[in-house]
N, C-alpha and C. Protein backbone atom coordinates (compact mmCIF):
# COMPACT_ATOMS: atom_id res chain seq x y z
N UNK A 1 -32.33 -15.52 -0.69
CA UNK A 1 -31.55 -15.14 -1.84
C UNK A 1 -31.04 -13.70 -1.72
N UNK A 2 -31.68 -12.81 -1.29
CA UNK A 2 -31.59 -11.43 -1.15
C UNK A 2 -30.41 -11.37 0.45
N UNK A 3 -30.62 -12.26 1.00
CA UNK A 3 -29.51 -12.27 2.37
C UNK A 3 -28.24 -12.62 1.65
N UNK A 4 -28.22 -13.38 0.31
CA UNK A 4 -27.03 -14.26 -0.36
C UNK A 4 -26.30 -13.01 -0.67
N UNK A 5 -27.21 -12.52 -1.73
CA UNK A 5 -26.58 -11.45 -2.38
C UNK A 5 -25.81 -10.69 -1.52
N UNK A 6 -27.00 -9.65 -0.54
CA UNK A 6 -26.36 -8.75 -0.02
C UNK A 6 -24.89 -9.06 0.85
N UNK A 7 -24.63 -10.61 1.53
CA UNK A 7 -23.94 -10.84 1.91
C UNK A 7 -22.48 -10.64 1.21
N UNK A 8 -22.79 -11.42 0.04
CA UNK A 8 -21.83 -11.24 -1.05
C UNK A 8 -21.64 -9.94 -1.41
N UNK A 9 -22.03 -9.00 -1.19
CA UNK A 9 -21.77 -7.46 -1.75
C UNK A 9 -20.65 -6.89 -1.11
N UNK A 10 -21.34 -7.44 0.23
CA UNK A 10 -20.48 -6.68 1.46
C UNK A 10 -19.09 -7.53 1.53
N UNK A 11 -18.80 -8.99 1.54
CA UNK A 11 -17.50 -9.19 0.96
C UNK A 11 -16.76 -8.87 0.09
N UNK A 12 -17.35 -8.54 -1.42
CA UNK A 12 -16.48 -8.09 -1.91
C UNK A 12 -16.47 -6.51 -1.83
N UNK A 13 -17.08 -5.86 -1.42
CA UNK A 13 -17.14 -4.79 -1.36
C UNK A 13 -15.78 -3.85 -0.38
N UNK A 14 -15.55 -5.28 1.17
CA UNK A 14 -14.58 -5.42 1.94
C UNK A 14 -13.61 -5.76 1.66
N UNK A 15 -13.26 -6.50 0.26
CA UNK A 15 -11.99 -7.16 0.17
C UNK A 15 -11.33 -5.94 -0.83
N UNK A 16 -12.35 -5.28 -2.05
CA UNK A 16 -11.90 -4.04 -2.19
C UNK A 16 -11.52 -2.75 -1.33
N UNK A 17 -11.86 -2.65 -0.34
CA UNK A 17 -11.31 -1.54 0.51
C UNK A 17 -9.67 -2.14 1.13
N UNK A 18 -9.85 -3.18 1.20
CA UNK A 18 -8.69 -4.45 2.15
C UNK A 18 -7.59 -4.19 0.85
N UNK A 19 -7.69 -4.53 -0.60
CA UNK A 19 -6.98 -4.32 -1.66
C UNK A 19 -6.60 -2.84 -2.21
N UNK A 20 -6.85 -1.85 -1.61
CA UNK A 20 -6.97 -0.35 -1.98
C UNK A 20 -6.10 0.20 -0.68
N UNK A 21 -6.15 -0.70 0.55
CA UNK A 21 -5.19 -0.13 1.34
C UNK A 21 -3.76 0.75 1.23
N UNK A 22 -3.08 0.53 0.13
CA UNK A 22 -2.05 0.88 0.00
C UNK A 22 -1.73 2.14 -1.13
N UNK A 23 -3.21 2.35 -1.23
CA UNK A 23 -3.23 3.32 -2.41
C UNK A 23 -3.01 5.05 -2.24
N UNK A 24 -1.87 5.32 -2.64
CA UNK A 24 -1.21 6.41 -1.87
C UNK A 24 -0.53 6.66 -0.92
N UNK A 25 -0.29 5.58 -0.53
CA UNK A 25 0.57 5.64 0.81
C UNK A 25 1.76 6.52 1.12
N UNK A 26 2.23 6.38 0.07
CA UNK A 26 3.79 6.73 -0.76
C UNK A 26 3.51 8.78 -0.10
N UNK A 27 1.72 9.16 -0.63
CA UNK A 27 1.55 10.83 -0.48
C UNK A 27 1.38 10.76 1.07
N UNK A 28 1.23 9.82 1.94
CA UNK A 28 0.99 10.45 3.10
C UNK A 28 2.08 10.01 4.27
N UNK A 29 2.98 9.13 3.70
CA UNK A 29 3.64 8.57 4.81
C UNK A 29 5.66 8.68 4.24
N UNK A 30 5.84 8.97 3.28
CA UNK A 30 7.49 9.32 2.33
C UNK A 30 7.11 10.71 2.31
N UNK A 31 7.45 11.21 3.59
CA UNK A 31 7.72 12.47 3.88
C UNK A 31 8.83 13.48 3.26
N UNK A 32 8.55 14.28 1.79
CA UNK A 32 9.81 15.03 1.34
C UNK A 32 10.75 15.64 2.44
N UNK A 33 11.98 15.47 2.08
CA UNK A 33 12.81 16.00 3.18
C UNK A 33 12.67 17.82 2.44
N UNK A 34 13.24 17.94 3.13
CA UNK A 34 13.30 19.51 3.07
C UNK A 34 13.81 19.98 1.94
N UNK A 35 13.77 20.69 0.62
CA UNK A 35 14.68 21.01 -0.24
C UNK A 35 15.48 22.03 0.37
N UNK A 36 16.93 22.05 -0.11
CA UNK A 36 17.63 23.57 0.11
C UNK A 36 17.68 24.45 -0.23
N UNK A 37 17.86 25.58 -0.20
CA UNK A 37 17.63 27.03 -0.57
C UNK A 37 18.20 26.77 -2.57
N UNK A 38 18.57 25.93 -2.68
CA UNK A 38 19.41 26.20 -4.09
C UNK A 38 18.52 25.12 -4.97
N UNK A 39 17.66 23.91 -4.36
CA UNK A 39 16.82 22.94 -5.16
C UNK A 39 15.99 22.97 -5.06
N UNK A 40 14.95 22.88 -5.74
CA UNK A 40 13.51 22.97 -5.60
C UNK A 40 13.03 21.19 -6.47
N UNK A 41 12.47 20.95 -5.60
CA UNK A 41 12.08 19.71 -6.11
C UNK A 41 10.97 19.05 -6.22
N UNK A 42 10.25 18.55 -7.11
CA UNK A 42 9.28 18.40 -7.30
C UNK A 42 8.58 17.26 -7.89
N UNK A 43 7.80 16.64 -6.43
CA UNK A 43 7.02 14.86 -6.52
C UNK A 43 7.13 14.28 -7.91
N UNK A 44 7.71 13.66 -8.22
CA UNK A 44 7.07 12.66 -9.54
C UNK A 44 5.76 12.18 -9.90
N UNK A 45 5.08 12.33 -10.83
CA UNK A 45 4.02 11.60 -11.20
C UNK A 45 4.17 9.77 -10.94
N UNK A 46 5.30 9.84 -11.34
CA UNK A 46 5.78 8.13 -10.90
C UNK A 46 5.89 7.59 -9.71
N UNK A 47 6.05 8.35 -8.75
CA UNK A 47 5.81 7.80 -7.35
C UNK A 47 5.32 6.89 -7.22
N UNK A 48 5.25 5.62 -6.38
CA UNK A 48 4.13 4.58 -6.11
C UNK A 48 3.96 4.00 -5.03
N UNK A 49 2.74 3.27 -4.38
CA UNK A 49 2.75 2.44 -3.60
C UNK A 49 2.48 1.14 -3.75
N UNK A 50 2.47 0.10 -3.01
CA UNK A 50 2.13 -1.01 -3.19
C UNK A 50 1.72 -1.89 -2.13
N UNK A 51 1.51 -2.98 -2.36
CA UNK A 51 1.47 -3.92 -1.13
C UNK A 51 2.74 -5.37 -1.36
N UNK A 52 3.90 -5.39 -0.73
CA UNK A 52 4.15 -6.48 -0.87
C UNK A 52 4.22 -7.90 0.18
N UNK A 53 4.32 -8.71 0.38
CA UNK A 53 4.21 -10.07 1.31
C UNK A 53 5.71 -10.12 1.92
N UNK A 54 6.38 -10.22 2.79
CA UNK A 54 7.52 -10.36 3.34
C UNK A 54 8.25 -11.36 2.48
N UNK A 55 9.47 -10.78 2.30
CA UNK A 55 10.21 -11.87 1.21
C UNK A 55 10.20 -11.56 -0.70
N UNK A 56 9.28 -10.79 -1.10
CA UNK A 56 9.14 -10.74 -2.05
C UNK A 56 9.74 -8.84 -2.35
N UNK A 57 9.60 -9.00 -3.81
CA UNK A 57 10.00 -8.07 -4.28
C UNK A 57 9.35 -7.13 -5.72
N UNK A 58 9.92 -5.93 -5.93
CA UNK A 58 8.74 -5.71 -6.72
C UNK A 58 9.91 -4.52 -7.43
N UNK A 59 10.12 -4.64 -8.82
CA UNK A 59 10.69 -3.95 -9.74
C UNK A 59 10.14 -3.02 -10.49
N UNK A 60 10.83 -1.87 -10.39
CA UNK A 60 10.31 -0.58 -11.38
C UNK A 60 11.28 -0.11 -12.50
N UNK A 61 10.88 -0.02 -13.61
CA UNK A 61 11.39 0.96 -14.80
C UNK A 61 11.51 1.58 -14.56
N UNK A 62 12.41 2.76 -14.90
CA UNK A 62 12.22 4.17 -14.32
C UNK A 62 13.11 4.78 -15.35
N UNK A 63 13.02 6.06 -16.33
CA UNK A 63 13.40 6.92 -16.99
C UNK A 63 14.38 7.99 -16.89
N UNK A 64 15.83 7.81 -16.32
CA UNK A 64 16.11 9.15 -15.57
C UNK A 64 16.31 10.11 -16.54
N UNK A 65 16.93 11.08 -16.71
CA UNK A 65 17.55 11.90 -17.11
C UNK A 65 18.49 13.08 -17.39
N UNK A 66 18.84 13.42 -17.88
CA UNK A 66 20.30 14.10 -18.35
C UNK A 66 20.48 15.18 -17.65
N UNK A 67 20.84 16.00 -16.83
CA UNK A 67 20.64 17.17 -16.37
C UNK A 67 19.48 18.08 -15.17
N UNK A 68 19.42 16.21 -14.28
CA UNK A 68 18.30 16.24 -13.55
C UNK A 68 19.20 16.05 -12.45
N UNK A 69 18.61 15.67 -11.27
CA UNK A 69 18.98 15.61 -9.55
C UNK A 69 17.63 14.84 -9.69
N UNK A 70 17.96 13.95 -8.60
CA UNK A 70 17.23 12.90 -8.07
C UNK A 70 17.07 12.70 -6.89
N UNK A 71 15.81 12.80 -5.95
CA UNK A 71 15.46 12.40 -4.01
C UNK A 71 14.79 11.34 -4.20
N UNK A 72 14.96 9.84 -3.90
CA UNK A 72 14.23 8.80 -3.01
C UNK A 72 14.30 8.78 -2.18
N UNK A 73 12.91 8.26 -1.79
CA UNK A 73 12.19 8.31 -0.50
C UNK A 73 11.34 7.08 -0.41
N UNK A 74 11.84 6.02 0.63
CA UNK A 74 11.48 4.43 0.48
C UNK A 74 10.84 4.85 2.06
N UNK A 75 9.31 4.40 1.82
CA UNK A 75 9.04 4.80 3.41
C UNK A 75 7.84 2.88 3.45
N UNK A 76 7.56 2.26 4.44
CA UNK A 76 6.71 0.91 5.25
C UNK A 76 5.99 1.07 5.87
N UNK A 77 5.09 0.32 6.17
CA UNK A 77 4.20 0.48 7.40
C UNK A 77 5.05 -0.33 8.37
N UNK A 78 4.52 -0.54 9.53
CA UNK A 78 5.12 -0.88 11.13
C UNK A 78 5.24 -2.74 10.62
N UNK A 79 4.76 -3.63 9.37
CA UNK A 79 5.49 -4.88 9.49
C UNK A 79 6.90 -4.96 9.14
N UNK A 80 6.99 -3.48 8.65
CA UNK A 80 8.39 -3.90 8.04
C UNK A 80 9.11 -3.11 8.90
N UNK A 81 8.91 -2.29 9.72
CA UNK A 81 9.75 -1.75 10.78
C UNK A 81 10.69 -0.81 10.21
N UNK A 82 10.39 -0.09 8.98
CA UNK A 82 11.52 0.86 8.24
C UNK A 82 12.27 0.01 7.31
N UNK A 83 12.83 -1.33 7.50
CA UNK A 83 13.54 -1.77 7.55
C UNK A 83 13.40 -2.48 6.03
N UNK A 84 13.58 -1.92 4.45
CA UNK A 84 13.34 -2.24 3.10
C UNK A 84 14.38 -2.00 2.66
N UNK A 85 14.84 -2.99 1.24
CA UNK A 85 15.96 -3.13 0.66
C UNK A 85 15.83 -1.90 -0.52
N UNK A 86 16.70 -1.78 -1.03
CA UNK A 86 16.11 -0.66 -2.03
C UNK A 86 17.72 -0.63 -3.09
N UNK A 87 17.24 -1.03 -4.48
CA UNK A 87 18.49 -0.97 -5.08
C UNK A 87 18.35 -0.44 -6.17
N UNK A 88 19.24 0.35 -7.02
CA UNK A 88 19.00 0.79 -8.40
C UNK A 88 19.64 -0.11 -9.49
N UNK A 89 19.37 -0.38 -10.73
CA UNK A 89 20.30 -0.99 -11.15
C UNK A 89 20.02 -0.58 -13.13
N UNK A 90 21.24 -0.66 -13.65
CA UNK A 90 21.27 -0.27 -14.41
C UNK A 90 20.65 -1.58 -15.51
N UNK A 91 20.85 -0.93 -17.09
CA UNK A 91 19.91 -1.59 -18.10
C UNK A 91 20.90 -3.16 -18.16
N UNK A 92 22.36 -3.50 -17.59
CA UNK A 92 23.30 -4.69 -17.74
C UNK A 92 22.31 -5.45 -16.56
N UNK A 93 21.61 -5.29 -15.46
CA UNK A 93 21.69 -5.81 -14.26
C UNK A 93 22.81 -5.32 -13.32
N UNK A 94 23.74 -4.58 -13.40
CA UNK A 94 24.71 -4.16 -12.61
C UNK A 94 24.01 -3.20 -11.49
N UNK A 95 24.42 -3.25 -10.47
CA UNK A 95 23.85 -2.49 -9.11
C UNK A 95 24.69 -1.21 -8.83
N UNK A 96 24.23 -0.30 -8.97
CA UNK A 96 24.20 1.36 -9.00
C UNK A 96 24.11 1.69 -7.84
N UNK A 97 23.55 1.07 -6.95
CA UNK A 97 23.13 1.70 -5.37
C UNK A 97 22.70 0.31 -4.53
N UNK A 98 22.87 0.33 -3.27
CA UNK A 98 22.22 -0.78 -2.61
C UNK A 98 22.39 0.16 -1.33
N UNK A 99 20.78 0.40 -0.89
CA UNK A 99 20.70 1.03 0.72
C UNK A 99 21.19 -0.18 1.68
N UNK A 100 21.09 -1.55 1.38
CA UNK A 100 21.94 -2.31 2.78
C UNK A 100 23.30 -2.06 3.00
N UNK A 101 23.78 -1.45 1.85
CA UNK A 101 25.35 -1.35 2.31
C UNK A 101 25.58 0.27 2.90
N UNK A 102 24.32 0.70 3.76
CA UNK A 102 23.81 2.06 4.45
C UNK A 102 23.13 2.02 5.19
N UNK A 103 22.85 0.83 6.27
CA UNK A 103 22.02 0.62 6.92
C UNK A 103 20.35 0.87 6.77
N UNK A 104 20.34 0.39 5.27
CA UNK A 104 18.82 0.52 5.06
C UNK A 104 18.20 2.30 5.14
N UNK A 105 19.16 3.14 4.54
CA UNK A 105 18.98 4.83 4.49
C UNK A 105 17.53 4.21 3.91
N UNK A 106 16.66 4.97 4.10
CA UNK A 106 15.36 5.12 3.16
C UNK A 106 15.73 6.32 2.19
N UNK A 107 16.27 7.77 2.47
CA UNK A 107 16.91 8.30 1.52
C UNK A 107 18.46 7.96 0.44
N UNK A 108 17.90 8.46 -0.56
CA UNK A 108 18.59 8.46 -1.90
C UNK A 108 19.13 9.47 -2.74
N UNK A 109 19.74 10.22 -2.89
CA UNK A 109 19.98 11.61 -3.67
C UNK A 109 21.11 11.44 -5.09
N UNK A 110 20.47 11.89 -6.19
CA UNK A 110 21.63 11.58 -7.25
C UNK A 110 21.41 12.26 -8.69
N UNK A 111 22.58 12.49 -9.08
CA UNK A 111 22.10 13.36 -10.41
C UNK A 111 22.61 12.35 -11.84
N UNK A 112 22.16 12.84 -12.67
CA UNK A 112 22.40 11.83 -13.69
C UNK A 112 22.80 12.99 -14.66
N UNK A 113 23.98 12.35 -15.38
CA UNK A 113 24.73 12.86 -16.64
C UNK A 113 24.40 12.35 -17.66
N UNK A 114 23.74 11.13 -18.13
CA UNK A 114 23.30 10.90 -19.65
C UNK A 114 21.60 10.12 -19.31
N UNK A 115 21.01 10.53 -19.91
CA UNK A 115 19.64 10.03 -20.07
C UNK A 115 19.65 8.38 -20.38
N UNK A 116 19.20 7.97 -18.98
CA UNK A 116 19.03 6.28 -19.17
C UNK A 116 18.01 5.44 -18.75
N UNK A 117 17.88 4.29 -18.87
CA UNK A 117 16.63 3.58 -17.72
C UNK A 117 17.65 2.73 -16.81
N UNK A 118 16.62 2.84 -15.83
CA UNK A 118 17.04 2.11 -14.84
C UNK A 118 16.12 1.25 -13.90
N UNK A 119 16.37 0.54 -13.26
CA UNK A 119 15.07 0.00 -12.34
C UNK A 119 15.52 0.31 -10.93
N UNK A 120 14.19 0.32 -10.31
CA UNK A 120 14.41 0.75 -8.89
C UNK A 120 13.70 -0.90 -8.54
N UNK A 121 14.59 -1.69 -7.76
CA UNK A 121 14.38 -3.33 -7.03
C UNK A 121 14.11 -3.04 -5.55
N UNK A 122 13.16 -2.76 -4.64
CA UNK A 122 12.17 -2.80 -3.71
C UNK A 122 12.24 -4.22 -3.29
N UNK A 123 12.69 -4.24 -2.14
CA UNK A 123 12.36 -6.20 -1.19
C UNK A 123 12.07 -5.52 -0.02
N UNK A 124 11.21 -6.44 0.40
CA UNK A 124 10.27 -6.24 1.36
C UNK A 124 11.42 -7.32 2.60
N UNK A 125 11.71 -7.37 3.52
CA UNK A 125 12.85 -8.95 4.56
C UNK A 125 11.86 -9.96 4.84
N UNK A 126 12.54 -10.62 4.98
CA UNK A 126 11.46 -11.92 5.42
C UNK A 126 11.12 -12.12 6.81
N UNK A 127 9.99 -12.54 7.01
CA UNK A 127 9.33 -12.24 8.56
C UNK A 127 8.99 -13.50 8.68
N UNK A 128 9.40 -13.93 9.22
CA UNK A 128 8.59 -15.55 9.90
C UNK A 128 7.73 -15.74 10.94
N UNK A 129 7.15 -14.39 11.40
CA UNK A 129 6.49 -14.46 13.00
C UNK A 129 4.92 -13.81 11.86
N UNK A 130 4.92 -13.89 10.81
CA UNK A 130 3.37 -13.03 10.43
C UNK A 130 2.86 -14.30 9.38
N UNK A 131 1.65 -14.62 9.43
CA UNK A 131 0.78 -15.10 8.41
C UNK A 131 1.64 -15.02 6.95
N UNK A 132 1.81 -16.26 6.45
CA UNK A 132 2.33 -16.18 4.91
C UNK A 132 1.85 -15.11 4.31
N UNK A 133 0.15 -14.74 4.61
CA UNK A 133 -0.15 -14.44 3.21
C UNK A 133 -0.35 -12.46 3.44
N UNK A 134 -0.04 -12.95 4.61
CA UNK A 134 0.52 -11.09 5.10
C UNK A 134 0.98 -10.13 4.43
N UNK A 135 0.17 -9.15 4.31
CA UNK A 135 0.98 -7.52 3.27
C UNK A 135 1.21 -7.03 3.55
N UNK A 136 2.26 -6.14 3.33
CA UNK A 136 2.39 -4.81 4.03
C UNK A 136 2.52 -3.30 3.23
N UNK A 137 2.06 -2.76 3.49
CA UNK A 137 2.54 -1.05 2.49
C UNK A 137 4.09 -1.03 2.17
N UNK A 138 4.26 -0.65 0.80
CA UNK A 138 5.47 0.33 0.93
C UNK A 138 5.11 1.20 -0.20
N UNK A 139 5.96 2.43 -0.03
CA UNK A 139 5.93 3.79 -0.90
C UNK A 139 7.13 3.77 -1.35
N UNK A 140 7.23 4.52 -2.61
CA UNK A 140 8.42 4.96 -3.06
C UNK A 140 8.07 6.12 -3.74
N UNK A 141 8.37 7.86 -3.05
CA UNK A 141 8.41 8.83 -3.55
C UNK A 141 9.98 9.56 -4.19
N UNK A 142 9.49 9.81 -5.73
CA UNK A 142 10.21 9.89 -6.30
C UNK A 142 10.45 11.67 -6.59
N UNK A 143 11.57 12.32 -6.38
CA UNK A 143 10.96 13.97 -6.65
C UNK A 143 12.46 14.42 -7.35
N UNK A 144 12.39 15.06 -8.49
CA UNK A 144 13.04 15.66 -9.53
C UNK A 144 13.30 17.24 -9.26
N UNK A 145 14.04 17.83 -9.48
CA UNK A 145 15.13 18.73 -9.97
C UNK A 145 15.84 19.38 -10.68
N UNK A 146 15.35 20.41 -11.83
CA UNK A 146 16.61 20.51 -12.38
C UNK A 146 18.62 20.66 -11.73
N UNK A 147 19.22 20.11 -12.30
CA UNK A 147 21.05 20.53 -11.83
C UNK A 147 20.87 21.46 -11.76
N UNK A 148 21.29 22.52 -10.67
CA UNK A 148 21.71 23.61 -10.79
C UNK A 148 23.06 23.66 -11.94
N UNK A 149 22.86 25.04 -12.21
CA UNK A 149 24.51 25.53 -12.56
C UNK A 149 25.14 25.76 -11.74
N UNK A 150 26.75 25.66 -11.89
CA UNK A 150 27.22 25.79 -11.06
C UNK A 150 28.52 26.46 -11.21
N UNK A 151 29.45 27.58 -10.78
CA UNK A 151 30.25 28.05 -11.34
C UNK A 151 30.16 29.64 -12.05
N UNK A 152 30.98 29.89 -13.14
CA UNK A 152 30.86 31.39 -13.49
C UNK A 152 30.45 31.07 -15.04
C-alpha cells in the first residue's frame, strides 16, 4: 500500500512539473528587442505563456490604450520552429494585423489613438509528423510605452 501511494505521488507529482513546463517561458525565451534612445518600454504584467497542441489556437483580451506604443514579441519552442500565426483583431472580429502576411515576423510595433479591446489570436501550424497529443511552448511578451511627443 505504501509502494501504491508513493508511486502515485511521484506521478502526479511528474505530471505537475510536465504541466508547469511552460510557465514563463514568454520571461526567458521573447527576447525584448532593444528600445531606442527616444522609447523606453516596459514588460507588461499581461505577458503570457502557454502550452498549445499543433493546430489549435488560443485567444487573448487585451486592453490597449490611448496614447500608448505597443512591442509584440511571439517567441516557440523548436516544435514549432519560430514558425506561429499571430493576429490582432478588433471588438467586430475584423483583423488589424496578421504576421502571415509578413512571413510569420514574431515582432509587432503599434500605437493606439483611442482606448479599445482587442484580442491577440495565437495558432500554433499543424504538424503531422508529432504525437496528437503533443505540446509545445509559446510566449507572448507584451511591453508598453508612453507616445512620445512629437514636434514643437
Amino acid at each position: 500500500m505504501q509502494r501504491f501511494c508513493l508511486s502515485m505521488l511521484i506521478i502526479v507529482a511528474s505530471l505537475q512539473v510536465l504541466a508547469q513546463n511552460c510557465f514563463d517561458f514568454h520571461k526567458i525565451n521573447c527576447c525584448p528587442l532593444q528600445a531606442d534612445s527616444y522609447t523606453h518600454y516596459a514588460v507588461s504584467s499581461n505577458s503570457t505563456s502557454f502550452a498549445l497542441k499543433p493546430g489549435d489556437s488560443r485567444c487573448i483580451v487585451y486592453q490597449i490604450f490611448s496614447g500608448k506604443d505597443y512591442r509584440l514579441t511571439i517567441c516557440s519552442d523548436s516544435l514549432y520552429s519560430g514558425i506561429v500565426s499571430f493576429q490582432i483583431r478588433d471588438d467586430n472580429n475584423n483583423v488589424l494585423y496578421d504576421n502571415s502576411e509578413e512571413d510569420f515576423n514574431p515582432f509587432f510595433e503599434f500605437s493606439c489613438r483611442k482606448t479599445t479591446h482587442v484580442e491577440f489570436v495565437i495558432s500554433a501550424p499543424n504538424r503531422s509528423d508529432v504525437v496528437p497529443e503533443t505540446k509545445g511552448c509559446i510566449g507572448l511578451l507584451i511591453e508598453e510605452a508612453i507616445t512620445p511627443r512629437l514636434g514643437f
